[in-house]
N, C-alpha and C. Protein backbone atom coordinates (compact mmCIF):
# COMPACT_ATOMS: atom_id res chain seq x y z
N UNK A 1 0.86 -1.18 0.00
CA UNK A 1 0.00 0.00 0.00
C UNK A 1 0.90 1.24 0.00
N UNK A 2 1.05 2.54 -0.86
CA UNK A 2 1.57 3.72 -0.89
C UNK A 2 1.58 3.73 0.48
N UNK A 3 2.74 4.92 0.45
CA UNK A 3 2.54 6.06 2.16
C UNK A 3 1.60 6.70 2.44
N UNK A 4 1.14 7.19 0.87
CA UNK A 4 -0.23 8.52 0.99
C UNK A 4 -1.07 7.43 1.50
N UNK A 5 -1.23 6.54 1.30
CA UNK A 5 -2.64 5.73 1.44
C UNK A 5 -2.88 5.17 3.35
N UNK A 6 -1.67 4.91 3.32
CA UNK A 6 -1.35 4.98 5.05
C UNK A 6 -1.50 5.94 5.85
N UNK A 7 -1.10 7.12 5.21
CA UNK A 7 -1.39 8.29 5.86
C UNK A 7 -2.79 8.75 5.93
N UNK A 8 -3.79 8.49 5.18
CA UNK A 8 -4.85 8.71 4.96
C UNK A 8 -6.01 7.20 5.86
N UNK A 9 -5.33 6.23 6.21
CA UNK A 9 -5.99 5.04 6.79
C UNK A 9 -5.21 5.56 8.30
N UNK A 10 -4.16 5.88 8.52
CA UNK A 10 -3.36 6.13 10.17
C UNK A 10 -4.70 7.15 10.49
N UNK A 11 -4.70 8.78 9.39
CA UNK A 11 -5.44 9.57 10.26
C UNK A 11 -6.99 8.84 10.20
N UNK A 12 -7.54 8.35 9.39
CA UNK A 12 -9.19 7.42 10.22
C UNK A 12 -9.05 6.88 11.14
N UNK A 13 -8.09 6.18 11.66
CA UNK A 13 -7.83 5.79 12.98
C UNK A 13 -7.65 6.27 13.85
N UNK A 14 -6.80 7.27 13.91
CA UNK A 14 -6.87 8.01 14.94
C UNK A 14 -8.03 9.14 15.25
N UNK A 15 -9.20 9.26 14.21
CA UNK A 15 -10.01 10.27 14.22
C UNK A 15 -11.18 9.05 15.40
N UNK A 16 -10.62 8.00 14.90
CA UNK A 16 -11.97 7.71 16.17
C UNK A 16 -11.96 7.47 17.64
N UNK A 17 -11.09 7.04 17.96
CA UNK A 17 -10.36 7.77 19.60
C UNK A 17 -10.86 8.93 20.01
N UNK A 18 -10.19 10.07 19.40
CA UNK A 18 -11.16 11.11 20.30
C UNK A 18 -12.88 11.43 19.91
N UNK A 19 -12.90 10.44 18.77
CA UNK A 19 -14.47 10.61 18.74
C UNK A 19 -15.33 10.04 19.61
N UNK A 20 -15.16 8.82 20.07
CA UNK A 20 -15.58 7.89 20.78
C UNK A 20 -15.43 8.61 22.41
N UNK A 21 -14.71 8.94 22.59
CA UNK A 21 -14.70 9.69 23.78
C UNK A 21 -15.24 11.05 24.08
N UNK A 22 -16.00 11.48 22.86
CA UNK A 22 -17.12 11.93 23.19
C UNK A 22 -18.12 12.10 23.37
N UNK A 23 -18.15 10.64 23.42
CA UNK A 23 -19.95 10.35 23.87
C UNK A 23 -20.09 9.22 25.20
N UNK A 24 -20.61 9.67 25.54
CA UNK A 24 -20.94 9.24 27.26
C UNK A 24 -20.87 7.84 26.97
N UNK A 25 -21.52 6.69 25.94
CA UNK A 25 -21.40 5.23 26.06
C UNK A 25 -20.11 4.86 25.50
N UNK A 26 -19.31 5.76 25.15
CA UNK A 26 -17.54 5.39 24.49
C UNK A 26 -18.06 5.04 22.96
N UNK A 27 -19.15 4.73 22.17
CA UNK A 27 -19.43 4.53 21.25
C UNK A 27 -19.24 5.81 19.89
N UNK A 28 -18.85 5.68 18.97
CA UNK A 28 -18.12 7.04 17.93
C UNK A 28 -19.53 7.57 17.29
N UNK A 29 -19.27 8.93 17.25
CA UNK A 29 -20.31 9.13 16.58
C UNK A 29 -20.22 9.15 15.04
N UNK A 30 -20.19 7.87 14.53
CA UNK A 30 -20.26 7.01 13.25
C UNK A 30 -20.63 8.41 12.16
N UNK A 31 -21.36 9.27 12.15
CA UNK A 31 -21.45 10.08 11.32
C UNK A 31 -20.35 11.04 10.79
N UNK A 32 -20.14 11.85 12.14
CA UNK A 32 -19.27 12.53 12.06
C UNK A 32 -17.91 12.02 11.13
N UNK A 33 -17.34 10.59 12.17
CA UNK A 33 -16.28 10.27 11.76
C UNK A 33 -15.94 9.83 10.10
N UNK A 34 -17.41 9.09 9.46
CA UNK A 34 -17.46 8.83 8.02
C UNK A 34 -17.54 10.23 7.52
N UNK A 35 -17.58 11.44 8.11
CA UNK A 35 -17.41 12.27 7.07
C UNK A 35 -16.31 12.77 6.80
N UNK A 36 -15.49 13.12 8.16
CA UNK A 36 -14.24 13.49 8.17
C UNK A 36 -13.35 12.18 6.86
N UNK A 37 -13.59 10.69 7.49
CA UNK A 37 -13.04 9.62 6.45
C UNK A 37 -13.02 10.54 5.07
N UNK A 38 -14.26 10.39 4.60
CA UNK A 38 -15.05 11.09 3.05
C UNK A 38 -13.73 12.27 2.97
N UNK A 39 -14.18 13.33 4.06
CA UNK A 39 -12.93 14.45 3.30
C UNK A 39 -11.84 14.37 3.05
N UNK A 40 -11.13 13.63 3.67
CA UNK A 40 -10.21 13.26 3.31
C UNK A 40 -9.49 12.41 1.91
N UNK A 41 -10.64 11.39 1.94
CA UNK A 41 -10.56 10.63 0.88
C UNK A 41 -10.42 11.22 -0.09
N UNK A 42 -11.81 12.69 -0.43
CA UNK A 42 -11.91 13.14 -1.35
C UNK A 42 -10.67 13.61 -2.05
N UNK A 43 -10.29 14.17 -0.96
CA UNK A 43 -9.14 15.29 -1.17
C UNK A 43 -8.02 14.22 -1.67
N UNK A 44 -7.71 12.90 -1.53
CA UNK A 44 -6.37 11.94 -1.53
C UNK A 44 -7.08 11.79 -3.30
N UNK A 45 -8.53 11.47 -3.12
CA UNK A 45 -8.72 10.75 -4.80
C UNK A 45 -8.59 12.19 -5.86
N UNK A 46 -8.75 13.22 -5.54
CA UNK A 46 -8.33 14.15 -6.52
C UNK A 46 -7.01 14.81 -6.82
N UNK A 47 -6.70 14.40 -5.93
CA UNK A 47 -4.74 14.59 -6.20
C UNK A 47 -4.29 13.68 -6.67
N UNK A 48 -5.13 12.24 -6.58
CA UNK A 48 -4.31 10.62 -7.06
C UNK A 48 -4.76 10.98 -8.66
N UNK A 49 -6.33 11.37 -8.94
CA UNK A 49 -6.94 11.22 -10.14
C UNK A 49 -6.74 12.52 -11.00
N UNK A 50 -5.95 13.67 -10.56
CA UNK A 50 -5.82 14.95 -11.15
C UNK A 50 -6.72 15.29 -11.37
N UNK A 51 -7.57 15.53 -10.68
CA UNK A 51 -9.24 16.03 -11.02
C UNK A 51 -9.61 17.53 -11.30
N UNK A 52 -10.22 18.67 -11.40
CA UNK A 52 -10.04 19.93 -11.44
C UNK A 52 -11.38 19.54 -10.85
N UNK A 53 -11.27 20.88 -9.73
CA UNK A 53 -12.64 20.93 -8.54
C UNK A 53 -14.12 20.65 -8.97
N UNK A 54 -14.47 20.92 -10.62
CA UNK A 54 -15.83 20.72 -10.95
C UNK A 54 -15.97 19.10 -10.78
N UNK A 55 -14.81 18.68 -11.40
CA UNK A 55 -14.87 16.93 -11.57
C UNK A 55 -14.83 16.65 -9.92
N UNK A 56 -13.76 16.83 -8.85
CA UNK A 56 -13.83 16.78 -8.16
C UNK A 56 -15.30 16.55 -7.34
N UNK A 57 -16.26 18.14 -7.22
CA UNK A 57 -17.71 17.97 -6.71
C UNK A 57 -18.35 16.94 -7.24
N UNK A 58 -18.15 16.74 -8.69
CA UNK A 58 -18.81 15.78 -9.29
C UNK A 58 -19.25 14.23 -9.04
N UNK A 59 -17.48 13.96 -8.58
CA UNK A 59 -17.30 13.04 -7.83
C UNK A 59 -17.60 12.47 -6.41
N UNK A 60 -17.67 13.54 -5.78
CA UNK A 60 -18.01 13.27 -4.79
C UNK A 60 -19.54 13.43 -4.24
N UNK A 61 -20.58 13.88 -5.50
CA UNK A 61 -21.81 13.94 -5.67
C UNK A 61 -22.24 12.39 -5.57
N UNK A 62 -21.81 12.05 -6.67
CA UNK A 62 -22.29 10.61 -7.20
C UNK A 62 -21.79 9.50 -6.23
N UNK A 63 -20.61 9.90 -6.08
CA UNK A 63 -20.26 8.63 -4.96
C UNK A 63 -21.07 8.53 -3.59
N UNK A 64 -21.22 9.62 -3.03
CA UNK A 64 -21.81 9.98 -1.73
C UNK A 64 -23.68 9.48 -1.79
N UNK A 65 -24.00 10.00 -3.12
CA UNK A 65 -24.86 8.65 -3.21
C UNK A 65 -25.28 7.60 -3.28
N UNK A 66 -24.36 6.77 -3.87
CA UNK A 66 -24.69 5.77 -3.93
C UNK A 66 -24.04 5.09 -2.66
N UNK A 67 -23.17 5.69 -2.21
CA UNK A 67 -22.75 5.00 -0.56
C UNK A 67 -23.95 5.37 0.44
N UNK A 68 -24.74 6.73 0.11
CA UNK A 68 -25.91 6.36 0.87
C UNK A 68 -26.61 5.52 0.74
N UNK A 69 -27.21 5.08 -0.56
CA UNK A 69 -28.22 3.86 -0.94
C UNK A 69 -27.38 2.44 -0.29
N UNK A 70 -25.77 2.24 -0.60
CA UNK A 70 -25.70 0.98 0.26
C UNK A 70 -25.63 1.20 1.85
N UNK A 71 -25.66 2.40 2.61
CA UNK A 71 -25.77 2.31 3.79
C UNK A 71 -27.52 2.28 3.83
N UNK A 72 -28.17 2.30 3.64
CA UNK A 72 -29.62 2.17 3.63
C UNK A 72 -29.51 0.32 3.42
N UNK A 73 -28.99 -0.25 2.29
CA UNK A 73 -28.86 -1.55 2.06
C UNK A 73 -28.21 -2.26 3.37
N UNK A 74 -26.93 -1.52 3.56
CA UNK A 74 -26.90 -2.77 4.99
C UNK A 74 -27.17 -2.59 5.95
N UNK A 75 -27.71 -1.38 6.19
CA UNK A 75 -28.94 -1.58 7.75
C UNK A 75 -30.33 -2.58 7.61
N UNK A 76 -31.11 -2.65 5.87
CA UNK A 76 -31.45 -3.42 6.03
C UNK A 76 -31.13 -4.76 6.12
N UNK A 77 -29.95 -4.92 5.48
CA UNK A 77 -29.16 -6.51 5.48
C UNK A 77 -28.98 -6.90 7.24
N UNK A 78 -29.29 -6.11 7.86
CA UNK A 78 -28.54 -6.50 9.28
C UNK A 78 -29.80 -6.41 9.78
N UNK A 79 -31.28 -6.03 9.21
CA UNK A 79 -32.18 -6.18 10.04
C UNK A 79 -32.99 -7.80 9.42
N UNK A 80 -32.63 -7.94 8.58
CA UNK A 80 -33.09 -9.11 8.00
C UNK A 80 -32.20 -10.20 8.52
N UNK A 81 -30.82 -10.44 8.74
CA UNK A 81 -30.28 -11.07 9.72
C UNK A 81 -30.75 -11.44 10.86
N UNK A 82 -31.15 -10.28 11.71
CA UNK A 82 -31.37 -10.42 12.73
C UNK A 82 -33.00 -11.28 13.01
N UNK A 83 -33.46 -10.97 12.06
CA UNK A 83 -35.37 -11.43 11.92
C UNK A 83 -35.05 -12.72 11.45
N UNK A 84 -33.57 -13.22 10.77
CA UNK A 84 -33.64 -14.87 10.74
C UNK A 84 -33.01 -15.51 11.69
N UNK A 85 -32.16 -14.63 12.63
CA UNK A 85 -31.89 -15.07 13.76
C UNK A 85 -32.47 -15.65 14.80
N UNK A 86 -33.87 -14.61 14.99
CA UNK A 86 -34.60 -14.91 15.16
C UNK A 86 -35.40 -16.31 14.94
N UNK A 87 -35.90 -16.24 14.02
CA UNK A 87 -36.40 -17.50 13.60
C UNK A 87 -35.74 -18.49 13.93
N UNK A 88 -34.31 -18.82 14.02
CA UNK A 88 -34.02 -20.27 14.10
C UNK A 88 -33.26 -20.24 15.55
N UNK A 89 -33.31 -19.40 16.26
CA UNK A 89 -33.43 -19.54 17.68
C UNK A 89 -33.63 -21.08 18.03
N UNK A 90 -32.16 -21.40 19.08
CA UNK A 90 -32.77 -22.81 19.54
C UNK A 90 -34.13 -23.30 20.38
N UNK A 91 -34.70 -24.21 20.48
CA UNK A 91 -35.71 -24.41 20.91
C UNK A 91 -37.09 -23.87 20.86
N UNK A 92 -36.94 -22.98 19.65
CA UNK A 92 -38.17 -22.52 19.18
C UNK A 92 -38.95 -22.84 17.53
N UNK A 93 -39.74 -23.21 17.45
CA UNK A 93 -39.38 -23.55 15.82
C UNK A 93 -39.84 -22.92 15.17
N UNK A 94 -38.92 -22.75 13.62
CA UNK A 94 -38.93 -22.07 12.99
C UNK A 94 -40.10 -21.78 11.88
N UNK A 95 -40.46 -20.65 11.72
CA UNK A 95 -41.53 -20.35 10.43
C UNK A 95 -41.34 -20.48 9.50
N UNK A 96 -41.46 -21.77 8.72
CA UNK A 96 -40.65 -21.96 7.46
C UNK A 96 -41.00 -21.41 6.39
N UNK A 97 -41.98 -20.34 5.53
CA UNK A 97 -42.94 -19.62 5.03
C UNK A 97 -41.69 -17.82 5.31
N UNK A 98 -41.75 -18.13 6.94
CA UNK A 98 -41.27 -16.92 7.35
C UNK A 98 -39.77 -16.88 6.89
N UNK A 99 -39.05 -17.49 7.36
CA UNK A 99 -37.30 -18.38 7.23
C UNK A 99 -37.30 -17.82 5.71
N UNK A 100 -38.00 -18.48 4.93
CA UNK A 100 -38.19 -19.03 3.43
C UNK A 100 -37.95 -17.15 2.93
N UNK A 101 -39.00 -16.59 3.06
CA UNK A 101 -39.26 -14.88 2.76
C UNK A 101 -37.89 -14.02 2.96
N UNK A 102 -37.28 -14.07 4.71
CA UNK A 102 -36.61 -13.50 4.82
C UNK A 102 -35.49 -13.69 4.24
N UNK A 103 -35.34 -14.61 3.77
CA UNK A 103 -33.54 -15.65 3.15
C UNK A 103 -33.97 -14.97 1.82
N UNK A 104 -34.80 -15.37 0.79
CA UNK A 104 -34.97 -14.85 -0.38
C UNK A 104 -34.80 -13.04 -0.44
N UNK A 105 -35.45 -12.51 0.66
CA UNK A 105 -35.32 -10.87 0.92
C UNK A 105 -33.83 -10.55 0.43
N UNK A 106 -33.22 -11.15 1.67
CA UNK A 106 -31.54 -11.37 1.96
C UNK A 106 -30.69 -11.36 0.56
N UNK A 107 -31.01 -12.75 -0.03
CA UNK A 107 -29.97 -12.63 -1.22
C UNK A 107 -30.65 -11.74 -2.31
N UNK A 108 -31.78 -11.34 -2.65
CA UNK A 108 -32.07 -10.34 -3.44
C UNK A 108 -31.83 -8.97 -3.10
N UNK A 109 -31.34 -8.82 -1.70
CA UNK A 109 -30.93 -7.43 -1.33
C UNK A 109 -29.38 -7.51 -1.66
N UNK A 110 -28.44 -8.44 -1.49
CA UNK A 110 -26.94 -8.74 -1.96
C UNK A 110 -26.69 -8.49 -3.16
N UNK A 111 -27.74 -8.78 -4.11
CA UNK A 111 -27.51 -8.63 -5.32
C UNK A 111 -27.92 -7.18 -5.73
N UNK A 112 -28.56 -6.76 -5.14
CA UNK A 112 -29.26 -5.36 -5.28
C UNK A 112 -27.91 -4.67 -5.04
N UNK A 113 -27.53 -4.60 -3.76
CA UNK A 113 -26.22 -4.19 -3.34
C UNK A 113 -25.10 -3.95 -4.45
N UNK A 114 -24.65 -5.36 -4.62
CA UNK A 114 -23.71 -5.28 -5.77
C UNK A 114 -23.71 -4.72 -6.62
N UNK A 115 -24.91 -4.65 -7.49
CA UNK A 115 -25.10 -3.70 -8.90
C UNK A 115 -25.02 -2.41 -8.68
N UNK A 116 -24.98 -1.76 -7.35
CA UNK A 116 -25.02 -0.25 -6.63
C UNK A 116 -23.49 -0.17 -7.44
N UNK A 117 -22.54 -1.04 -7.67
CA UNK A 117 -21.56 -0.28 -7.65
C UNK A 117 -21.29 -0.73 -8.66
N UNK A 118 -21.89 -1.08 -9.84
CA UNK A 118 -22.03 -1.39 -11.51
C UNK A 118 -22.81 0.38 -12.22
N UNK A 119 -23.58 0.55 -11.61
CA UNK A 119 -24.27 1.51 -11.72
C UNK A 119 -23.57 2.72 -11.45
N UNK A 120 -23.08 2.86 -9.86
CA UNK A 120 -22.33 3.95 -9.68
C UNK A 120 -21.23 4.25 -10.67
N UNK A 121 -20.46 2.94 -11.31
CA UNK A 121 -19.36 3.19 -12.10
C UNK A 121 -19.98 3.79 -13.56
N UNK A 122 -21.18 3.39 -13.72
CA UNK A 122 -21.64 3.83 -15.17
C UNK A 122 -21.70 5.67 -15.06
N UNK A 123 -22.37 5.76 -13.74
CA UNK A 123 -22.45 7.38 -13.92
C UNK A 123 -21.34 8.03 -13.59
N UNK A 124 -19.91 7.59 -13.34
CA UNK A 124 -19.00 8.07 -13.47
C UNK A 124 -18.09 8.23 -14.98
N UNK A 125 -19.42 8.20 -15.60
CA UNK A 125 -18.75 8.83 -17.17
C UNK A 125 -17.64 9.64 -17.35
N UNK A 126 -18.39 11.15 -16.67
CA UNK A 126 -17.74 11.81 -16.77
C UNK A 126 -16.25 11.56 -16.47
N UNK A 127 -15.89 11.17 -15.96
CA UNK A 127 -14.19 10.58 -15.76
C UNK A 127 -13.80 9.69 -16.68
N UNK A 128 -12.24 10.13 -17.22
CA UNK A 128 -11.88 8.90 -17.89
C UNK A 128 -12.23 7.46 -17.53
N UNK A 129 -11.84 6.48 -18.39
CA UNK A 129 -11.76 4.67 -18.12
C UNK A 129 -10.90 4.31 -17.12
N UNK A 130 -9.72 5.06 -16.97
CA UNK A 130 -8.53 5.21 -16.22
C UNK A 130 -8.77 6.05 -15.01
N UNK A 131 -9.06 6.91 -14.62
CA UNK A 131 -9.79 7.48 -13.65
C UNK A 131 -10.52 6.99 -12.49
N UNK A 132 -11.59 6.48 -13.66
CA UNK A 132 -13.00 5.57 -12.78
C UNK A 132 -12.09 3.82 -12.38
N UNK A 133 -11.54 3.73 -12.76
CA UNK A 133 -10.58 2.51 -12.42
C UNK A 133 -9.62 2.83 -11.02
N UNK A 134 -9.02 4.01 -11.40
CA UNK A 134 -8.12 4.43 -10.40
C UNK A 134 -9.10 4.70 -9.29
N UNK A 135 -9.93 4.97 -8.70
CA UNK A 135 -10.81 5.63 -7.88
C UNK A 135 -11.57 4.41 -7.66
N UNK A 136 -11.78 3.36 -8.09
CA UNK A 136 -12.65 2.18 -7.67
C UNK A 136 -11.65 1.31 -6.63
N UNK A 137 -10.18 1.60 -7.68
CA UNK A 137 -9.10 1.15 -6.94
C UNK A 137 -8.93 1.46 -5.28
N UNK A 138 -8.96 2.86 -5.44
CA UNK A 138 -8.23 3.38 -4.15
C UNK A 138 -9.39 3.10 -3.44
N UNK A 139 -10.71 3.20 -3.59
CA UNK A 139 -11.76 3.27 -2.76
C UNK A 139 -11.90 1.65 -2.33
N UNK A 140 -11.68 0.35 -2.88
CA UNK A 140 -11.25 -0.77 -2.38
C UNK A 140 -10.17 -0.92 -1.77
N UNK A 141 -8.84 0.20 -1.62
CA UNK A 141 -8.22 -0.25 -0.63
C UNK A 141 -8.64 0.23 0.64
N UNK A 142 -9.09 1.03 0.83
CA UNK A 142 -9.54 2.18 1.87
C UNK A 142 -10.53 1.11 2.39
N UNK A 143 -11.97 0.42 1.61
CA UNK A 143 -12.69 -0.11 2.71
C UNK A 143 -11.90 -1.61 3.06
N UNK A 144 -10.99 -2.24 2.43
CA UNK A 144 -10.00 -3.22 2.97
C UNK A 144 -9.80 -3.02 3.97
N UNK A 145 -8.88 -1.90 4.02
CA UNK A 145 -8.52 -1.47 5.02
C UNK A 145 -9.18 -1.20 6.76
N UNK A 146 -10.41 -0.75 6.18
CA UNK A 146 -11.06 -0.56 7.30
C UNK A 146 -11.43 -1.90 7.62
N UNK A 147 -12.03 -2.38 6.78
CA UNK A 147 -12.70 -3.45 7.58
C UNK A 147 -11.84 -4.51 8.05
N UNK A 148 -10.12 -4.57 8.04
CA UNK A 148 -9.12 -4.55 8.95
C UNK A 148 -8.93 -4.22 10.15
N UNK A 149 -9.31 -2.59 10.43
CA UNK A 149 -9.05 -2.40 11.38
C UNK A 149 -10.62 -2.27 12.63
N UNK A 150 -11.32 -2.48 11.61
CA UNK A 150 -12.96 -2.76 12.34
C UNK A 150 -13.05 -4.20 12.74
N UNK A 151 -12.07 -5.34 11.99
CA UNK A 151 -12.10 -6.51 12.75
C UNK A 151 -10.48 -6.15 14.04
N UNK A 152 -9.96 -5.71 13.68
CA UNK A 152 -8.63 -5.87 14.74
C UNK A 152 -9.59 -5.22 16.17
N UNK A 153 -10.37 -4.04 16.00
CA UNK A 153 -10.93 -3.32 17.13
C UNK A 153 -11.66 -4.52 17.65
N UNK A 154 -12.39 -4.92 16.38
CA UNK A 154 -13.73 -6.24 17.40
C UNK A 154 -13.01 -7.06 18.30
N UNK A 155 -11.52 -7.49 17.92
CA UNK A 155 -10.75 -9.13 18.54
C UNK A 155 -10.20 -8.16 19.45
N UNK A 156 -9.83 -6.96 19.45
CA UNK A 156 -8.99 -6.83 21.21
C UNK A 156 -10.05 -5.92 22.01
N UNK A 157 -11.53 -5.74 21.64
CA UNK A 157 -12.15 -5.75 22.62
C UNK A 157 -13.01 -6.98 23.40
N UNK A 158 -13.29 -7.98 22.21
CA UNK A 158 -13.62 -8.88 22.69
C UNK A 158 -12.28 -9.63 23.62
N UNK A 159 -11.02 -9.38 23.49
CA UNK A 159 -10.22 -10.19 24.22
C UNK A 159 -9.54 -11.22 23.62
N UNK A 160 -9.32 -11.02 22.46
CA UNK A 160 -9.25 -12.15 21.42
C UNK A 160 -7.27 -11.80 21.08
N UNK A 161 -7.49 -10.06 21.27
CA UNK A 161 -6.36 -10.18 21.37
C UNK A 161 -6.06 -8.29 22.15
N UNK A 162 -4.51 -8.16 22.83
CA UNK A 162 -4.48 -7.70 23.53
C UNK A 162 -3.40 -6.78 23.32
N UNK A 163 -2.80 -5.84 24.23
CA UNK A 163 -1.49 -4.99 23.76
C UNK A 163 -0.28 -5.49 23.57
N UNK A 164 -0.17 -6.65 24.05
CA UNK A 164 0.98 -7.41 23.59
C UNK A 164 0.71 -8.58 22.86
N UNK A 165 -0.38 -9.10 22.07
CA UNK A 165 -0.81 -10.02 21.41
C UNK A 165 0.10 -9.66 19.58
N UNK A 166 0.26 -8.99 19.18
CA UNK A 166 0.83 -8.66 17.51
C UNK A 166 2.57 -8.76 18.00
């Protein structure tokens, strides 16, 4: 991974420390901090992609939507989880009608998901082939990344691993 790209994944990390400590349950206020992420990003993908500020807004129009539509997608993906969790609860039995609905919901929302970012790439016309490549790029290392350090946070709070565990 570049330096710029480290430098830009070190400061998300450290932006949530003092975020989290400002809220009375230690929990981040998830908004804030994805935006600060976003500005930053923005600012790393238009210096990576040589963008001039119209392309720039442009970019960050279209993207910011369609990352809203999949954050809408996996709150529902995690509520439909949870409603089949439900269901197959031990010692209770399951609604198989119900089971059946929510599972079909599930993988037709995955697939829904996915094409979010078939679509998003189409309306990134305006950018070169090379561009919209470079920027799909960097934006897959960035959520790699996180969701690296969103599993490293889960294992050393659960205890899985500790300050001298790496």
């Amino acid at each position: 991974m570049p330096i710029r790209m480290w430098r830009l994944v070190a400061a998300a990390s450290m932006l949530a420390a003092p975020l989290a400590a400002q809220q009375p349950d230690g929990t981040a206020n998830t908004e804030v901090l994805r935006q600060r992420i976003e500005g930053r990003f923005a600012e790393r993908v238009k210096e990576e992609l040589g963008l001039d500020q119209a392309q720039a807004t442009k970019l960050r129009e279209v993207a910011g939507a369609w990352a809203a539509r999949r954050r809408g997608y996996e709150a529902e993906e995690r509520n439909l989880k949870q409603a089949i969790a439900e269901q197959l609860r031990p010692g209770i039995a399951a609604l198989p009608d119900s089971v059946n609905r929510l599972t079909q919901r599930l993988l037709d929302l995955r697939v829904t998901y996915a094409e979010t970012y078939r679509n998003e790439y189409k309306e990134l016309g305006f950018l070169t082939p090379v561009q919209r490549a470079q920027f799909v790029s960097l934006r897959e290392r960035l959520l790699d990344t996180m969701r690296r350090l969103r599993g490293d946070r889960r294992a050393w709070r659960d205890g899985a691993a500790g300050p001298g565990a790496r």
